[in-house]
Protein backbone atom coordinates (compact mmCIF):
# COMPACT_ATOMS: atom_id res chain seq x y z
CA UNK A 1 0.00 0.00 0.00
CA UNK A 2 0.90 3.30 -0.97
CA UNK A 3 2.65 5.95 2.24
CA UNK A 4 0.16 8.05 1.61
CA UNK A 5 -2.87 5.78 1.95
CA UNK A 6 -1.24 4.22 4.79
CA UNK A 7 -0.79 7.56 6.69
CA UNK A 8 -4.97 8.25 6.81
CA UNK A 9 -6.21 7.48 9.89
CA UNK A 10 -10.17 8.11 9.67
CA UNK A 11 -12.17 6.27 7.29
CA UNK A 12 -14.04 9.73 6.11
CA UNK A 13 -10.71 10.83 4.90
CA UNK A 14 -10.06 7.92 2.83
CA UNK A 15 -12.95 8.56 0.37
CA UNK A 16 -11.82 12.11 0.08
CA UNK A 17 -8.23 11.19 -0.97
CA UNK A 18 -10.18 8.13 -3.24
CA UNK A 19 -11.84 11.09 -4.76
CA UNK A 20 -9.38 13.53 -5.43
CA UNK A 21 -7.17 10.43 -6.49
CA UNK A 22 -9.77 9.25 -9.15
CA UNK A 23 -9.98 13.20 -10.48
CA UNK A 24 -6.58 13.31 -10.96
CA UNK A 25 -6.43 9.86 -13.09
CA UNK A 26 -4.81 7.51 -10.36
CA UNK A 27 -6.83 4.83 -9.98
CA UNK A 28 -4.81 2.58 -8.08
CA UNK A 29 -4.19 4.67 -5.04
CA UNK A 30 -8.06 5.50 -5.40
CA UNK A 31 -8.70 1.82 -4.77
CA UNK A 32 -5.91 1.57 -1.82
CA UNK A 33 -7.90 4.30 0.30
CA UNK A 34 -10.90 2.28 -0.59
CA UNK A 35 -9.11 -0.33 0.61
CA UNK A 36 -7.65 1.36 4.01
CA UNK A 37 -11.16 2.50 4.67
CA UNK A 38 -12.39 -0.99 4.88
CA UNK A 39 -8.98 -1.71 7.07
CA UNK A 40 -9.76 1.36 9.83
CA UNK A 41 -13.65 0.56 10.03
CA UNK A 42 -12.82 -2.74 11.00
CA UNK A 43 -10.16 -1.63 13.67
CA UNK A 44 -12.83 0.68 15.61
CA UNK A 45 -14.98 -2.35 16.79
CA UNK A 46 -13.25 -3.28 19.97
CA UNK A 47 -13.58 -6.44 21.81
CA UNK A 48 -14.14 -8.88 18.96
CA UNK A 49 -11.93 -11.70 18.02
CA UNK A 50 -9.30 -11.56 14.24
CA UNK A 51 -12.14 -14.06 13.26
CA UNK A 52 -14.60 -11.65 13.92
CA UNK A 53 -12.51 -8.87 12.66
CA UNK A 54 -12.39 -10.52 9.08
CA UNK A 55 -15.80 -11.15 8.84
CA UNK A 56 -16.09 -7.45 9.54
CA UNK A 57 -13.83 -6.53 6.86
CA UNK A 58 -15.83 -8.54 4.86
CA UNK A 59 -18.90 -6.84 5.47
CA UNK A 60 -17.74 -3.63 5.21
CA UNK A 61 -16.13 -4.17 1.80
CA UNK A 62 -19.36 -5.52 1.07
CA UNK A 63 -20.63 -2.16 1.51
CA UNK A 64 -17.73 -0.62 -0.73
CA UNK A 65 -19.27 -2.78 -3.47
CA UNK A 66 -22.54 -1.57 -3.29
CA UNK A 67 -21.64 2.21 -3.32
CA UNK A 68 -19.01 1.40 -6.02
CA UNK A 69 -20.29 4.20 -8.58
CA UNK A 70 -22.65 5.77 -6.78
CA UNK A 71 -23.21 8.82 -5.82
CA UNK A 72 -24.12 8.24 -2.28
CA UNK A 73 -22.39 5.74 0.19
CA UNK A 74 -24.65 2.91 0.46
CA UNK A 75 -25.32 1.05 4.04
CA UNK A 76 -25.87 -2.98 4.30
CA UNK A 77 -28.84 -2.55 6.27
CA UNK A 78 -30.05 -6.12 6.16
CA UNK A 79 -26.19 -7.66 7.37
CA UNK A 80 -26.25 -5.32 9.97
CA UNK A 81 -29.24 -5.88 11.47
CA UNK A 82 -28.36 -9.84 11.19
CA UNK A 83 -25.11 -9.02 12.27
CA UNK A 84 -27.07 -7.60 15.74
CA UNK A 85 -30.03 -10.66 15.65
CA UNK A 86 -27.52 -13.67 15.81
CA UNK A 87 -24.11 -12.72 15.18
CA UNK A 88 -20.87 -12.15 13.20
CA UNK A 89 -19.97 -15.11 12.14
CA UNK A 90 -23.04 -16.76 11.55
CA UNK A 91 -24.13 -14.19 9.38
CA UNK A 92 -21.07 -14.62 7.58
CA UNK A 93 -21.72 -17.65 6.85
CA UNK A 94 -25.37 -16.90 5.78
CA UNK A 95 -24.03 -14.28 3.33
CA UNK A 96 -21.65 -17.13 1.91
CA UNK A 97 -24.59 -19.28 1.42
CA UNK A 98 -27.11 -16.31 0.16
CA UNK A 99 -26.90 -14.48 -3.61
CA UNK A 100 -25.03 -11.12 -2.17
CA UNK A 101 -21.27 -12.85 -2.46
CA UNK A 102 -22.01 -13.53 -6.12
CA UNK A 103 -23.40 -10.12 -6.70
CA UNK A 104 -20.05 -8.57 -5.03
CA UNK A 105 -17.71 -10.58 -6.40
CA UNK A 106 -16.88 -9.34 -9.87
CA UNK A 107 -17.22 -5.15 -8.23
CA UNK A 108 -14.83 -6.35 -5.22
CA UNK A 109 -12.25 -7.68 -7.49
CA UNK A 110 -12.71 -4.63 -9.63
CA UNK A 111 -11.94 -2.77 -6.06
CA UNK A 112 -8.96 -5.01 -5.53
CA UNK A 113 -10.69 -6.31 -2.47
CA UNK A 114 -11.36 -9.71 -3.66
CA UNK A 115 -10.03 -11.73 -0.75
CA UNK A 116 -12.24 -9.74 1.40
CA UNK A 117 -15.29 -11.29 -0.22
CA UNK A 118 -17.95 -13.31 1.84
CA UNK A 119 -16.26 -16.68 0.58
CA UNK A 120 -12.90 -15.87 0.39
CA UNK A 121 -13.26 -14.50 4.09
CA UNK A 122 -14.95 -17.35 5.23
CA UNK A 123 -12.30 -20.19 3.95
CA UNK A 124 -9.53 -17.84 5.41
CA UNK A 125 -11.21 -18.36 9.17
CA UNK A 126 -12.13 -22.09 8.13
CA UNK A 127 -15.81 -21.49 7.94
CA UNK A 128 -17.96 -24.63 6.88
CA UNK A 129 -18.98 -23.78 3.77
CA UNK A 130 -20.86 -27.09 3.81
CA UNK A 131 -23.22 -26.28 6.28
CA UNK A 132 -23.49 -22.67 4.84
CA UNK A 133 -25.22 -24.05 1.43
């Protein structure tokens, strides 16, 4: 990752810098910051496990796909509100099992932020992906 993505510290600031970075033509450090953002929102929940803290980044990158061209950030309302009902991790693994990791897939990797997708997250912590279909 580029020094300057790495030297952000709030996740607000990295979609400013991805912006500015994308006006001025340079992609790739647009796609770090996404990147970093994804990193930092992770880091502010305290108290869960590096299991936990995947499946986090996971979600959260999640959301970078689905506000990937938008004009507005868009929220995962429905994984957060599973996320609250039952759990991290079992919501990850629902998401592996449901339709939104196939949706994300091909916009993650076009984010660089493919191993942060639902099933790439989940064989990293050695998720059952058995009992998640």
């Amino acid at each position: 990752m580029h020094e300057l993505v790495l030297r952000i510290k709030k996740p607000e600031l990295c979609y400013v810098f991805a912006d500015n970075a994308t006006k001025r033509g340079h992609e790739d450090l647009a796609r770090q910051a996404y990147r970093r953002a994804v990193d930092l929102r992770a880091e502010e929940h305290q108290g869960v496990s590096e299991d936990e803290r995947l499946a986090l980044k996971a979600f959260y990158a999640y959301e970078e796909a689905l506000s990937w061209g938008q004009r507005k950030r868009k929220r995962a309302t429905g994984t957060w509100q599973m996320v609250d009902r039952i759990g991290i991790l079992p919501t990850l693994q629902k998401r592996v099992a449901g339709k939104q990791a196939l949706d994300a897939r091909d916009t993650l990797k076009n984010l660089a932020m493919d191993d942060y997708g639902f099933d790439a997250v989940a064989r990293q912590i050695g998720l059952n992906l058995e009992e998640a279909a």
